[in-house]
N, C-alpha and C. Protein backbone atom coordinates (compact mmCIF):
# COMPACT_ATOMS: atom_id res chain seq x y z
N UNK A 1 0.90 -7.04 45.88
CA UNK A 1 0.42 -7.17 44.54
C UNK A 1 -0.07 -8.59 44.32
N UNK A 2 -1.23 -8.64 43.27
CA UNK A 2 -1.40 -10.43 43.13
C UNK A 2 -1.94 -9.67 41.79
N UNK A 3 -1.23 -10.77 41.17
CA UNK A 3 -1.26 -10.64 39.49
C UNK A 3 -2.27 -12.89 39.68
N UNK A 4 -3.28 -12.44 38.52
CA UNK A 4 -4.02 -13.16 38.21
C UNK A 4 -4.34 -13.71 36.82
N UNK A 5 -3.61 -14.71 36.32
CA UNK A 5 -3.61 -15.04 34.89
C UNK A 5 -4.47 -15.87 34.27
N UNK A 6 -5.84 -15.91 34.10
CA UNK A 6 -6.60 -16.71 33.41
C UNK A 6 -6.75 -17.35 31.81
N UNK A 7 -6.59 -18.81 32.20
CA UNK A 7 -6.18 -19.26 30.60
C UNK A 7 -7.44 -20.30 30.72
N UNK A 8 -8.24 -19.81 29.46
CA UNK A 8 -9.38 -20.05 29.08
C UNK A 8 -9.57 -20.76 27.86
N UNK A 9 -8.41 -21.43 27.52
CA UNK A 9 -7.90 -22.05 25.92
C UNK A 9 -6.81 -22.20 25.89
N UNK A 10 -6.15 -23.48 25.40
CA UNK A 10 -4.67 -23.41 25.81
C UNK A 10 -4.39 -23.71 24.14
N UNK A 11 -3.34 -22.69 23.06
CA UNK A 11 -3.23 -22.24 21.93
C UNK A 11 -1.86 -22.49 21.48
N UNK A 12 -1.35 -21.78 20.26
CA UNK A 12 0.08 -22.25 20.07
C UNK A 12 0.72 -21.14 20.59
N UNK A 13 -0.23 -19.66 21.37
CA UNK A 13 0.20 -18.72 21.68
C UNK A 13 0.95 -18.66 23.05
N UNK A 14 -0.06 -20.01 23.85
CA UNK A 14 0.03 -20.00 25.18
C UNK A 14 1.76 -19.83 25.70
N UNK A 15 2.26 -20.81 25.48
CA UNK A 15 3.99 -20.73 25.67
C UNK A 15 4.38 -19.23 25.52
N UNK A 16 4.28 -18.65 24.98
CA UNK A 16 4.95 -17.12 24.49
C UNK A 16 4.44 -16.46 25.63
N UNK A 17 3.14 -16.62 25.82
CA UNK A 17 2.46 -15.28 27.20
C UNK A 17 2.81 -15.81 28.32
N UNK A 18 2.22 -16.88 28.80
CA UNK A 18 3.30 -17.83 30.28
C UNK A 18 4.76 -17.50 29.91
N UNK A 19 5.67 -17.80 28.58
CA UNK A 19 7.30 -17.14 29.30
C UNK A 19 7.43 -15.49 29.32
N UNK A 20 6.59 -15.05 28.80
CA UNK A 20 6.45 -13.22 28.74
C UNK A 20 6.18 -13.06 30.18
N UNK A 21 5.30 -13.39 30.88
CA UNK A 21 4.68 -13.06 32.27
C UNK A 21 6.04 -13.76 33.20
N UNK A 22 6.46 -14.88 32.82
CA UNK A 22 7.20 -15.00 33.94
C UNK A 22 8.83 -14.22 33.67
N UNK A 23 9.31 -13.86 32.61
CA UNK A 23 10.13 -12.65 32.44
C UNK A 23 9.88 -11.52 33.22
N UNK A 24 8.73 -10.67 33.05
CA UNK A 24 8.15 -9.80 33.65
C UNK A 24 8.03 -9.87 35.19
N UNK A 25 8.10 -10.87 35.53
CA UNK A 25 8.17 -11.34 37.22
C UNK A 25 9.41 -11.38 37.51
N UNK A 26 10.23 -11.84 36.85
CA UNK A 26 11.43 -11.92 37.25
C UNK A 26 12.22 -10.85 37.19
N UNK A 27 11.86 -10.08 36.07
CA UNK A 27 12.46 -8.67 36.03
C UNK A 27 12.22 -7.54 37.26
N UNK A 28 10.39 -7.52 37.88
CA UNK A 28 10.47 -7.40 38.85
C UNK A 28 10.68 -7.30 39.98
N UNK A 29 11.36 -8.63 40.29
CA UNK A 29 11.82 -9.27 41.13
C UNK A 29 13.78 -8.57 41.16
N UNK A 30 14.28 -8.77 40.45
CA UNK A 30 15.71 -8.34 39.92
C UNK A 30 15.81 -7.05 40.44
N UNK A 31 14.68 -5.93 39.68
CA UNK A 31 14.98 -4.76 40.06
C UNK A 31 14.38 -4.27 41.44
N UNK A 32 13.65 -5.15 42.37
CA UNK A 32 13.69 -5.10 43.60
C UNK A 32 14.42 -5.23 44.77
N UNK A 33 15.32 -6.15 44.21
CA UNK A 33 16.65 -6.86 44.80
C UNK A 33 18.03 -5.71 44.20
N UNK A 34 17.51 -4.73 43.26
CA UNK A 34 18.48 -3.87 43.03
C UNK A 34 19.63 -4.54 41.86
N UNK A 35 19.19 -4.99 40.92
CA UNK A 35 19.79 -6.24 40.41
C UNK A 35 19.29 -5.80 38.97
N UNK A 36 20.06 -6.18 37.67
CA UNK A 36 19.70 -6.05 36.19
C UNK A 36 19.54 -6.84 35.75
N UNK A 37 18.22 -7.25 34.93
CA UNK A 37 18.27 -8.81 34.10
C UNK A 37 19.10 -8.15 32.70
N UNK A 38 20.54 -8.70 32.00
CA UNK A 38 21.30 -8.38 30.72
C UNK A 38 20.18 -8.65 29.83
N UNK A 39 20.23 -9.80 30.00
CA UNK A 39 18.89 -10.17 28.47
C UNK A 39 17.71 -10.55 28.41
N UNK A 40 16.85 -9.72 28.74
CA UNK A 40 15.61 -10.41 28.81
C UNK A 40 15.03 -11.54 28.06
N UNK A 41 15.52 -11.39 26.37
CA UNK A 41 15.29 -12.18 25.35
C UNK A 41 15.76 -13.83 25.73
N UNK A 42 16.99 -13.87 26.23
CA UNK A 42 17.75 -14.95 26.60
C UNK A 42 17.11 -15.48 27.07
N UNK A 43 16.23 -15.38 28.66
CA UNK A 43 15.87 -15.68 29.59
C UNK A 43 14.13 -16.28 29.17
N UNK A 44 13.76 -15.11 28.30
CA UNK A 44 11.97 -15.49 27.44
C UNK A 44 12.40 -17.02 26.41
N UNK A 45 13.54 -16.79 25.91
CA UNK A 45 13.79 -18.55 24.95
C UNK A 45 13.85 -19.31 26.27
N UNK A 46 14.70 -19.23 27.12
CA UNK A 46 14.57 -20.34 28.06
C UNK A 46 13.37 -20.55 28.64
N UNK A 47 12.64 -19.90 29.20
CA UNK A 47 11.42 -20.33 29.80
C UNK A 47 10.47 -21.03 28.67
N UNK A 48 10.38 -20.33 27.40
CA UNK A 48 10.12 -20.29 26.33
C UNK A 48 9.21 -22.27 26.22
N UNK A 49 10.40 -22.59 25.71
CA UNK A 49 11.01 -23.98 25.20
C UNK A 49 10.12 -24.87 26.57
N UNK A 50 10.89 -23.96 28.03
CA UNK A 50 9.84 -25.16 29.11
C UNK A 50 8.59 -25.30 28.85
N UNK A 51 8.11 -23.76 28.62
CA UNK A 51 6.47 -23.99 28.72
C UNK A 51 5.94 -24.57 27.42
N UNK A 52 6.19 -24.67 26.05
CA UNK A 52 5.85 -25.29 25.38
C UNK A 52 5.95 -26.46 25.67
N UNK A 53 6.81 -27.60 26.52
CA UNK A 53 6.70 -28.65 26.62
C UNK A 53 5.63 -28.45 27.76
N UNK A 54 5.45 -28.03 28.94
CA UNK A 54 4.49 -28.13 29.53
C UNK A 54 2.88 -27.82 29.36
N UNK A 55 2.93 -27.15 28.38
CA UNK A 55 1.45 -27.11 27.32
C UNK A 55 1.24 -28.33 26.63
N UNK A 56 2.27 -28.81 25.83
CA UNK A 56 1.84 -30.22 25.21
C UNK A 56 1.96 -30.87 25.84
N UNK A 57 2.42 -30.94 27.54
CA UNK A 57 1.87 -32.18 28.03
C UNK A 57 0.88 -32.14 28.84
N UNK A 58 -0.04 -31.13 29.65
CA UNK A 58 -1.34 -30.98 29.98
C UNK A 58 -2.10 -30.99 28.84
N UNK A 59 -2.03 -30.72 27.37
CA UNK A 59 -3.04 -30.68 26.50
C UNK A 59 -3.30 -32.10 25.99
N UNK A 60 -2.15 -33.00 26.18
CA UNK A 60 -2.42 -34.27 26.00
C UNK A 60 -2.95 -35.31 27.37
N UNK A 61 -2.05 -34.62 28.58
CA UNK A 61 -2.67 -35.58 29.33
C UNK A 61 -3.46 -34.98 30.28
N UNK A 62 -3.84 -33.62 29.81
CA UNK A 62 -4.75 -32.97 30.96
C UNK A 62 -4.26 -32.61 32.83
N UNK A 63 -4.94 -31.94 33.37
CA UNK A 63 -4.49 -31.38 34.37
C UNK A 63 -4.57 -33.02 35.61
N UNK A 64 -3.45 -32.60 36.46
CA UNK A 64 -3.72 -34.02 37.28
C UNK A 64 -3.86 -33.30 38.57
């Protein structure tokens, strides 16, 4: 599989769909390994919170 995510504008939405997609990977991943993610929600705030800081800091200092 190759999943392909194109971000063409980076928004106040961006954080929410980058930690949605990487939930979704990981959940993948879990139930491949035969394994249950308990809270998905838990896991979408944590990534959550990273990627908003990592949006405001490529939007300020751009890609290096």
């Amino acid at each position: 599989m190759i999943f392909i995510e194109k971000i063409r504008a980076l928004t106040d939405h961006t954080p929410r769909d980058l930690a949605g997609w990487h939930v979704c990977l990981e959940v993948i991943e879990a139930l491949l390994d035969g394994r249950i993610i308990e809270s998905r929600k838990d896991k979408w705030e944590t990534w959550y919170e990273k990627y908003v800081s990592a949006v405001k800091e490529v939007s300020e200092n751009g890609l290096k």
